[in-house]
N, C-alpha and C. Protein backbone atom coordinates (compact mmCIF):
# COMPACT_ATOMS: atom_id res chain seq x y z
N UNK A 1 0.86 -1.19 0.00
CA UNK A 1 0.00 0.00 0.00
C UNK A 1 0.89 1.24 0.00
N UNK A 2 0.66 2.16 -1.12
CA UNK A 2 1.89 3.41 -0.92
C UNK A 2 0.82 4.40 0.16
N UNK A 3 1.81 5.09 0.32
CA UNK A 3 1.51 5.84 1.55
C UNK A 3 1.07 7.31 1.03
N UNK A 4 1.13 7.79 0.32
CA UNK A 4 0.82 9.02 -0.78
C UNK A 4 -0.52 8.47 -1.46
N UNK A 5 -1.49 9.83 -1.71
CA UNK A 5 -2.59 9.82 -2.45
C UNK A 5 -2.32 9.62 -3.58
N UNK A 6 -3.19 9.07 -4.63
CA UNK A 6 -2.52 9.03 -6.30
C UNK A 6 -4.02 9.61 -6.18
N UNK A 7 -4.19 10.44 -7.87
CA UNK A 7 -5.25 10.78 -8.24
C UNK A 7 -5.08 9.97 -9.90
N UNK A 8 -6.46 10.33 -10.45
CA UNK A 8 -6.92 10.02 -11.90
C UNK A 8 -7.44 11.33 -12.53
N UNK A 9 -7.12 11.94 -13.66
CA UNK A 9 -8.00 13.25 -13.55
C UNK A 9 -8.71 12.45 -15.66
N UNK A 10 -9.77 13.04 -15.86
CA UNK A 10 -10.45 12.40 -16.95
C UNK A 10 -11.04 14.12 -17.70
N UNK A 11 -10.98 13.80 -19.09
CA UNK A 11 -10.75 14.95 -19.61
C UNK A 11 -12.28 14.08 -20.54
N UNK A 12 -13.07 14.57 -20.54
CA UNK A 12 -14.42 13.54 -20.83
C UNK A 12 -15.04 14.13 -22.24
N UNK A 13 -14.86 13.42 -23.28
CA UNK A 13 -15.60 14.00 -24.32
C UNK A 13 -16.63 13.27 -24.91
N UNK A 14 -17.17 13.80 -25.94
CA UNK A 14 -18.42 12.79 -26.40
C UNK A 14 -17.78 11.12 -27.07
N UNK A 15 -16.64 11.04 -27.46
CA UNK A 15 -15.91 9.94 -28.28
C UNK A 15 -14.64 9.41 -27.28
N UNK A 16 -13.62 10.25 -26.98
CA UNK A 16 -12.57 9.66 -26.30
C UNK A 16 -12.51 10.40 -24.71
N UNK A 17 -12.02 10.10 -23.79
CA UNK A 17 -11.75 10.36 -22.24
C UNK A 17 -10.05 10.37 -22.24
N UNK A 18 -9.76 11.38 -22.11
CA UNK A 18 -8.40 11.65 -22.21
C UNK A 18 -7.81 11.73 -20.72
N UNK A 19 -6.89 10.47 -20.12
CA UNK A 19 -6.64 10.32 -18.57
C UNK A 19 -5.17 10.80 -18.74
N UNK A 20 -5.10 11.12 -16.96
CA UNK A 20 -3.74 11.64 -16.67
C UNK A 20 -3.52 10.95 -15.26
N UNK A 21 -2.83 10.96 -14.54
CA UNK A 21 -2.29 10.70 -13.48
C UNK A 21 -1.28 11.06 -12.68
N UNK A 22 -1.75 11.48 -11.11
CA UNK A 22 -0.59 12.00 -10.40
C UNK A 22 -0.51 11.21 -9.24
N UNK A 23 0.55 11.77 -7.96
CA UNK A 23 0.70 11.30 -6.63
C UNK A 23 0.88 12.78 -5.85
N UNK A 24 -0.02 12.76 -5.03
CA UNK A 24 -0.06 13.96 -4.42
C UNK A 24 1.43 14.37 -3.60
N UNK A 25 2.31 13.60 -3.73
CA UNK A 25 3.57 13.46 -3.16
C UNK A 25 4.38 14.29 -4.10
N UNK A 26 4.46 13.96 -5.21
CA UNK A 26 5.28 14.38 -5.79
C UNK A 26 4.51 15.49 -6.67
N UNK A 27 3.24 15.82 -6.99
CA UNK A 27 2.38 16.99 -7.52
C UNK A 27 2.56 17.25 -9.11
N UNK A 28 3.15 16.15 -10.33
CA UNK A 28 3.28 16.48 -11.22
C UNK A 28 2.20 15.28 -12.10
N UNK A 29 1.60 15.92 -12.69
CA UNK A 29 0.52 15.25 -13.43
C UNK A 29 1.16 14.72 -14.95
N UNK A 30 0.67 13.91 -15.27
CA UNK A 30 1.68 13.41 -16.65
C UNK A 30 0.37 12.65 -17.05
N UNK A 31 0.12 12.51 -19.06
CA UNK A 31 -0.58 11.51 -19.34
C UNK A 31 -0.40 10.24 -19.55
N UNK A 32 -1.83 9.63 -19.13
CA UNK A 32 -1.73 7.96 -18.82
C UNK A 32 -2.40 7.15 -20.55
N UNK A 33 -3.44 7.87 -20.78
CA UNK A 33 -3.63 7.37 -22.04
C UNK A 33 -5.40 8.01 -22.69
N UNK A 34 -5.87 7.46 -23.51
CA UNK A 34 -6.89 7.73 -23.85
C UNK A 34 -7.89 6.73 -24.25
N UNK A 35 -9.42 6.97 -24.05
CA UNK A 35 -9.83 5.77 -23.79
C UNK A 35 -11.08 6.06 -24.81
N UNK A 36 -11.18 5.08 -25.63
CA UNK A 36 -12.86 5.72 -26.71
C UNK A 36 -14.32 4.96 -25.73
N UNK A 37 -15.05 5.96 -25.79
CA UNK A 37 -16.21 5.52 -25.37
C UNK A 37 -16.73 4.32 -25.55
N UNK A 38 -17.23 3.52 -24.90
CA UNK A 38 -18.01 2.24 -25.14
C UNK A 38 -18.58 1.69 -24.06
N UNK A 39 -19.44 0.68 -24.46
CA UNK A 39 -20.08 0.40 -23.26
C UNK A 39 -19.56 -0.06 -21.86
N UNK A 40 -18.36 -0.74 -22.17
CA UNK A 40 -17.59 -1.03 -20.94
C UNK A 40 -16.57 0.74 -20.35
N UNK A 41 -17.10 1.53 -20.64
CA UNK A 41 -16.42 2.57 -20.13
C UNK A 41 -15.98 3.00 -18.94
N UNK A 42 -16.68 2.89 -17.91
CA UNK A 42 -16.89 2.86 -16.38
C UNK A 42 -15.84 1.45 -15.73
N UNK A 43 -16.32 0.38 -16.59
CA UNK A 43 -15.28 -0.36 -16.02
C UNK A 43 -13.63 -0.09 -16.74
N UNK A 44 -13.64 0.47 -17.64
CA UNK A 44 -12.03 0.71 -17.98
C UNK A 44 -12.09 1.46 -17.30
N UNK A 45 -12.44 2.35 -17.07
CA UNK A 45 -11.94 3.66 -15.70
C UNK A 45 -11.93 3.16 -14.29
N UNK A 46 -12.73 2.41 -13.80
CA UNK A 46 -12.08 1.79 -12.44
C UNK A 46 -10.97 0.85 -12.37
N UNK A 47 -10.85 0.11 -13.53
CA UNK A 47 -9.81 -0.75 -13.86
C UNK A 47 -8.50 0.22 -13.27
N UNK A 48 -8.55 1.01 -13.86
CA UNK A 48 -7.41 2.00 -14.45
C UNK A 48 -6.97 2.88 -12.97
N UNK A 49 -8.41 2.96 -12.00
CA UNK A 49 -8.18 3.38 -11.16
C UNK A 49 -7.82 2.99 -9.76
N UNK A 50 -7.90 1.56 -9.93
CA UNK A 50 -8.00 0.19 -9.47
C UNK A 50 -5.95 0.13 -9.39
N UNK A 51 -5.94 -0.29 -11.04
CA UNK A 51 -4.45 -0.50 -11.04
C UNK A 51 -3.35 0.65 -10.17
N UNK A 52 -3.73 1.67 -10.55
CA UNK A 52 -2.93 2.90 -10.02
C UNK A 52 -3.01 3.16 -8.31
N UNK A 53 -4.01 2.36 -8.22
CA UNK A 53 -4.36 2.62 -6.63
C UNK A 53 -4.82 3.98 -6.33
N UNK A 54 -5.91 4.34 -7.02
CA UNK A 54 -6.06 6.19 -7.29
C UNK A 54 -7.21 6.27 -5.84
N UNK A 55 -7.04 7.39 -5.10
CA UNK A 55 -8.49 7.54 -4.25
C UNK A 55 -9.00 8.73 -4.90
N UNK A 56 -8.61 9.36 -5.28
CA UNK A 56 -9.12 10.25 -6.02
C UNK A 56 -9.71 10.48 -7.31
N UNK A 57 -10.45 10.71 -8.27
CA UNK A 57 -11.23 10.78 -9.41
C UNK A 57 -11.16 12.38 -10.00
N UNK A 58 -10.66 13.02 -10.67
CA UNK A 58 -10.97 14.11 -10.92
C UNK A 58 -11.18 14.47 -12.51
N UNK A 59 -12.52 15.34 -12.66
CA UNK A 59 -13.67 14.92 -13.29
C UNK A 59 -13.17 16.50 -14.23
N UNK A 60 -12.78 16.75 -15.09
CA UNK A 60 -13.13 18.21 -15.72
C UNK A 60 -14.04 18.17 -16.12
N UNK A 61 -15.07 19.48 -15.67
CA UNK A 61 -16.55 19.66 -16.08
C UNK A 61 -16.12 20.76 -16.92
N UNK A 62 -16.64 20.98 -18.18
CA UNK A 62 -17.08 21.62 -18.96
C UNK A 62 -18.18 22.82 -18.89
N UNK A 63 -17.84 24.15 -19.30
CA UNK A 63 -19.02 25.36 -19.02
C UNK A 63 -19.29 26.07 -20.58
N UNK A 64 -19.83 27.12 -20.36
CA UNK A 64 -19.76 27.70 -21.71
C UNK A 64 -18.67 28.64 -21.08
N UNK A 65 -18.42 30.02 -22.41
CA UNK A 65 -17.76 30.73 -21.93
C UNK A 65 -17.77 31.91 -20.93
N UNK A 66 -19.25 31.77 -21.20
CA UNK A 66 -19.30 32.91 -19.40
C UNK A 66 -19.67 32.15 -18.33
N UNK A 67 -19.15 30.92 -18.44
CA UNK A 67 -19.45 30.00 -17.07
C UNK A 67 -20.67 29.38 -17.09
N UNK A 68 -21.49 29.43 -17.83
CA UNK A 68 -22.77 28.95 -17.63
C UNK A 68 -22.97 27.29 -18.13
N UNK A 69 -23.82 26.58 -17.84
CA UNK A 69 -23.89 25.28 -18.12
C UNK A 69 -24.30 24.90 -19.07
N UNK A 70 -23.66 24.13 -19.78
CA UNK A 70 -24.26 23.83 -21.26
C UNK A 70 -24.52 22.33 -20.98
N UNK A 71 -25.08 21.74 -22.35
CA UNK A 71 -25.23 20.29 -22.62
C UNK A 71 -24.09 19.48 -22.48
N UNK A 72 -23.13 19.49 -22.59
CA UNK A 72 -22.16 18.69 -22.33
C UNK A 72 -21.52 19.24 -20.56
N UNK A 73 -21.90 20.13 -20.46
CA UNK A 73 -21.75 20.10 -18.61
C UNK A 73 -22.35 19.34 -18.39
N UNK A 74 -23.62 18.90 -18.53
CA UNK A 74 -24.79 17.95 -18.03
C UNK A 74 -24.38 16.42 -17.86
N UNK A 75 -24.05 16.40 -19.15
CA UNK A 75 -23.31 15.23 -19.83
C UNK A 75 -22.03 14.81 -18.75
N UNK A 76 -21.56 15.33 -18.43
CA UNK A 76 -20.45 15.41 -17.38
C UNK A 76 -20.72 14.95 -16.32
N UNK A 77 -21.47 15.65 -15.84
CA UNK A 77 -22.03 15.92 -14.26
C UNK A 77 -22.89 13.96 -14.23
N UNK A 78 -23.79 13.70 -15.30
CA UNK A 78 -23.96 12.37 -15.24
C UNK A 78 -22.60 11.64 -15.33
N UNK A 79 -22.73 11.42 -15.90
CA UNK A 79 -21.02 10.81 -16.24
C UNK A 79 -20.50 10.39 -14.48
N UNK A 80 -20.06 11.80 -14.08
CA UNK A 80 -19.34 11.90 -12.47
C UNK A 80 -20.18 11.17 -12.22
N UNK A 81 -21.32 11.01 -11.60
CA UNK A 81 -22.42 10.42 -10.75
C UNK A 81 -22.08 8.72 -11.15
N UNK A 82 -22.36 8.43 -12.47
CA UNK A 82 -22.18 7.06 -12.78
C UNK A 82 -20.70 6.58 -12.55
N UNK A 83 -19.81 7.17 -12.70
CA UNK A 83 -18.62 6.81 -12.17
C UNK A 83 -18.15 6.39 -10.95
N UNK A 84 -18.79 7.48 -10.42
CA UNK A 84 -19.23 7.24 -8.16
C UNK A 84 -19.73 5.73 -8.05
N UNK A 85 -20.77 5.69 -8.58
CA UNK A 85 -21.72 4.87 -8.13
C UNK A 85 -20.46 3.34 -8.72
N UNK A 86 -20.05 3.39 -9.37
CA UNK A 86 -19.06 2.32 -10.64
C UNK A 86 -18.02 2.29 -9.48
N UNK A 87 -17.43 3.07 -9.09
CA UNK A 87 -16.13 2.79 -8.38
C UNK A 87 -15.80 2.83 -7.08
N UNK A 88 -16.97 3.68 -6.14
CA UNK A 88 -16.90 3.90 -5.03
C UNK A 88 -15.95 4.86 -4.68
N UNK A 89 -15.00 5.21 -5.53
CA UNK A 89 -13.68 6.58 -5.70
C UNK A 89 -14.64 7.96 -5.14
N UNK A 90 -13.87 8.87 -4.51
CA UNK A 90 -14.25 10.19 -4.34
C UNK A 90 -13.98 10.97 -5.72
N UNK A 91 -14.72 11.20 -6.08
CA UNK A 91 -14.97 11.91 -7.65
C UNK A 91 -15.41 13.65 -7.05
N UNK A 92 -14.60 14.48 -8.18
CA UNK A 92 -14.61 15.67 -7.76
C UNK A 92 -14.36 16.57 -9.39
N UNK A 93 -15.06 17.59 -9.14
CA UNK A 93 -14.95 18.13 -10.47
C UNK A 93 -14.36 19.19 -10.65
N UNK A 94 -14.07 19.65 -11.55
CA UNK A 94 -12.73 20.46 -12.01
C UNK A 94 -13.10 20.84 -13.73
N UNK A 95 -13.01 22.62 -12.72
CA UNK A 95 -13.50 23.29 -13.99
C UNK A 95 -12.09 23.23 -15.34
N UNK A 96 -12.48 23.03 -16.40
CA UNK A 96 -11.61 23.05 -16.94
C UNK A 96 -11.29 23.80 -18.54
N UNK A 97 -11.65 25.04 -18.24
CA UNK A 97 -12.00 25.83 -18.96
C UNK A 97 -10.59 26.17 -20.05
N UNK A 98 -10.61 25.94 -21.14
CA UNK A 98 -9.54 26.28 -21.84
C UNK A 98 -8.31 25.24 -21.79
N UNK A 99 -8.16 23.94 -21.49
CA UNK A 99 -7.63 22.76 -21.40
C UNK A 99 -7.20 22.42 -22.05
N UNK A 100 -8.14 22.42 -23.26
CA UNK A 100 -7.96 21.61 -24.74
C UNK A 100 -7.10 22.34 -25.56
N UNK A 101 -7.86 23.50 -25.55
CA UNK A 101 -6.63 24.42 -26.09
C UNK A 101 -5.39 24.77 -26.15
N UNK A 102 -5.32 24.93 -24.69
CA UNK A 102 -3.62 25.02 -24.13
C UNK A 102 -3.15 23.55 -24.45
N UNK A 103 -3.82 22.82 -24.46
CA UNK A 103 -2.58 21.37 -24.87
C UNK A 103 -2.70 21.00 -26.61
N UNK A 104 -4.02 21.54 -27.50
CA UNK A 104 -3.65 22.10 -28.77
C UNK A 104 -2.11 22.72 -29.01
N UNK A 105 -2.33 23.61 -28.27
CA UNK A 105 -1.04 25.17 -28.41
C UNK A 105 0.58 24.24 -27.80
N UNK A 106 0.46 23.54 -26.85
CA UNK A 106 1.41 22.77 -26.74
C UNK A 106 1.79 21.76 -27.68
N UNK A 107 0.43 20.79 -28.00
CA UNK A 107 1.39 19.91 -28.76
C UNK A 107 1.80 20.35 -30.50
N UNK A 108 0.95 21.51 -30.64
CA UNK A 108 1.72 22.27 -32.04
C UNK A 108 3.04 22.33 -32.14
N UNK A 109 3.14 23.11 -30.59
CA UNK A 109 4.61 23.82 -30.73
C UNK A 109 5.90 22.42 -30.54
N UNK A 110 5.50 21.57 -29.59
CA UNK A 110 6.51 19.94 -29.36
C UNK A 110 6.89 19.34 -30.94
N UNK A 111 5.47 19.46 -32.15
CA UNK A 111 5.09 18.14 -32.76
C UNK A 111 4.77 18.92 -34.29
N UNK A 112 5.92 19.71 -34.25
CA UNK A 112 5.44 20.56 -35.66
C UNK A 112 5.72 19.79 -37.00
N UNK A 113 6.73 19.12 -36.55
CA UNK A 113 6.94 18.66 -38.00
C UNK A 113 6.20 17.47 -38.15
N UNK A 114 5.88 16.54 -36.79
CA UNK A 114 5.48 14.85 -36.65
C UNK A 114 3.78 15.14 -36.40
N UNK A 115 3.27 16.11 -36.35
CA UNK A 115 1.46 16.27 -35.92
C UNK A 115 1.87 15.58 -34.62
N UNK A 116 0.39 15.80 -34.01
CA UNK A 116 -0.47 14.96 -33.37
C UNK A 116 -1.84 14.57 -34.08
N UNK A 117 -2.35 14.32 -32.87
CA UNK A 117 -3.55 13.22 -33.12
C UNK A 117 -4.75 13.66 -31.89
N UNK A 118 -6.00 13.93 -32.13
CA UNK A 118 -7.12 14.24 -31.52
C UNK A 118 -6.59 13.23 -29.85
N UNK A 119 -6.21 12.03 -29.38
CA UNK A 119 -6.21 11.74 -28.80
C UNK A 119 -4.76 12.04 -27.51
N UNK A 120 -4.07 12.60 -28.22
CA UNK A 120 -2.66 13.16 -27.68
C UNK A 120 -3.58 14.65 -26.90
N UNK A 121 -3.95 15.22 -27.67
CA UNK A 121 -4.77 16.44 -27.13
C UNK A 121 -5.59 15.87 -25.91
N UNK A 122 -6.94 15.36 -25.94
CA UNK A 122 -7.22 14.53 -24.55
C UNK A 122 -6.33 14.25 -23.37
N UNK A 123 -5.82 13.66 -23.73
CA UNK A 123 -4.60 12.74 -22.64
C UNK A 123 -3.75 14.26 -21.88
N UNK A 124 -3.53 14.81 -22.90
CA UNK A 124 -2.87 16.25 -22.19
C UNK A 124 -3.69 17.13 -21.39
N UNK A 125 -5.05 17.65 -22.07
CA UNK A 125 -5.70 18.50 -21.30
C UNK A 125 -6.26 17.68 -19.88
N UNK A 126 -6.19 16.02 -19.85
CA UNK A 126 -6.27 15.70 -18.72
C UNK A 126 -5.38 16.20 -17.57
N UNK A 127 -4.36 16.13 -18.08
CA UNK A 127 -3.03 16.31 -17.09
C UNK A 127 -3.28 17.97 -16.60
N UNK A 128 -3.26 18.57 -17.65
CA UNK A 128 -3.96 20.27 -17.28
C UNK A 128 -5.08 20.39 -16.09
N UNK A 129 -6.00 19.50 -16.20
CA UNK A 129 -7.50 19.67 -15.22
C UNK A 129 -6.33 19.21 -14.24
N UNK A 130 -5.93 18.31 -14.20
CA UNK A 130 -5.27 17.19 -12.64
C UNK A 130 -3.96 18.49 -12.44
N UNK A 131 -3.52 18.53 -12.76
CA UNK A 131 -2.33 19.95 -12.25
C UNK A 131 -3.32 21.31 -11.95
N UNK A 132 -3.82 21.32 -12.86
CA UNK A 132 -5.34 23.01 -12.14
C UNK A 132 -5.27 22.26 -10.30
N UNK A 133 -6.10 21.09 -10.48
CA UNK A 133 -6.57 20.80 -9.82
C UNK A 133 -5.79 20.42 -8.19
N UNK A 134 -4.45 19.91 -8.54
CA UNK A 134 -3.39 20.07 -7.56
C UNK A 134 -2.81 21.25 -6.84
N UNK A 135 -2.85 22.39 -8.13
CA UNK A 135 -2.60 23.32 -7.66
C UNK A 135 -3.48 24.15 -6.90
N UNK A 136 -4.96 24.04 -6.72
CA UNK A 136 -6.03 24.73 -6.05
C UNK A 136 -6.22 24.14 -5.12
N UNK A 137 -5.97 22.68 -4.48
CA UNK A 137 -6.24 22.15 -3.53
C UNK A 137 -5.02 21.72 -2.56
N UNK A 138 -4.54 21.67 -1.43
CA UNK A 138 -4.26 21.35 -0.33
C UNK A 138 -4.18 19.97 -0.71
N UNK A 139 -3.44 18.60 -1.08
CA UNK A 139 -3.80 17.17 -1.02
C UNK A 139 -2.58 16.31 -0.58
């Protein structure tokens, strides 16, 4: 049993869930991988959260741009709930406003000559919500 918190942070879209992973010990979030929607979804994410030994769940919720809640906030916010109920993990949400972007703008600048790939973007803006998220909280 390690003695440090690990977290999971999930970057949730309509097609792929872009995961990251940290240890509240050491506070640096890095991506773990990306996962396409399907019906076994919930169980690849406890799997995943299972293996890592994560107590933590952290959920980027989605807003519009003046903060307000859109359809895919909703979408989210179920999501969190079914995940709870799936893993028994403390699930917590994390605004994650501008995520995608900033790890767009990153992996341009890393991957100019080699691209990326829609799913490299995910996996990163996960790590973005889970570092937001380290950095605003005490863990």
């Amino acid at each position: 049993m390690q003695n440090s918190k690990s977290f999971l942070a999930l970057d949730v879209g309509t097609k792929r869930i872009g995961v990251a992973t940290a240890r509240a010990d050491v506070r640096i979030a890095s991506p773990l991988t990306t996962l396409e929607h399907g019906a076994d979804i919930l169980e690849q994410i406890v799997k995943l959260a299972n293996d890592h030994e994560v107590d933590t769940i952290v959920v980027g919720l989605p807003r519009g741009l003046n903060g307000q809640t859109t359809e895919q906030t909703k979408l989210v916010e179920r999501f969190a709930a079914q995940l709870k109920n799936a893993s028994g993990k403390t699930i917590v949400l994390q605004d994650e406003a501008l995520t995608s972007v900033k790890a767009e703008i990153e992996l341009a600048a890393r991957k100019a000559q080699t691209g990326y790939n829609k799913s490299d973007v995910d996996a990163l803006a996960a790590t973005y919500i889970l570092e937001d998220y380290l950095n605003e909280h005490q863990v």
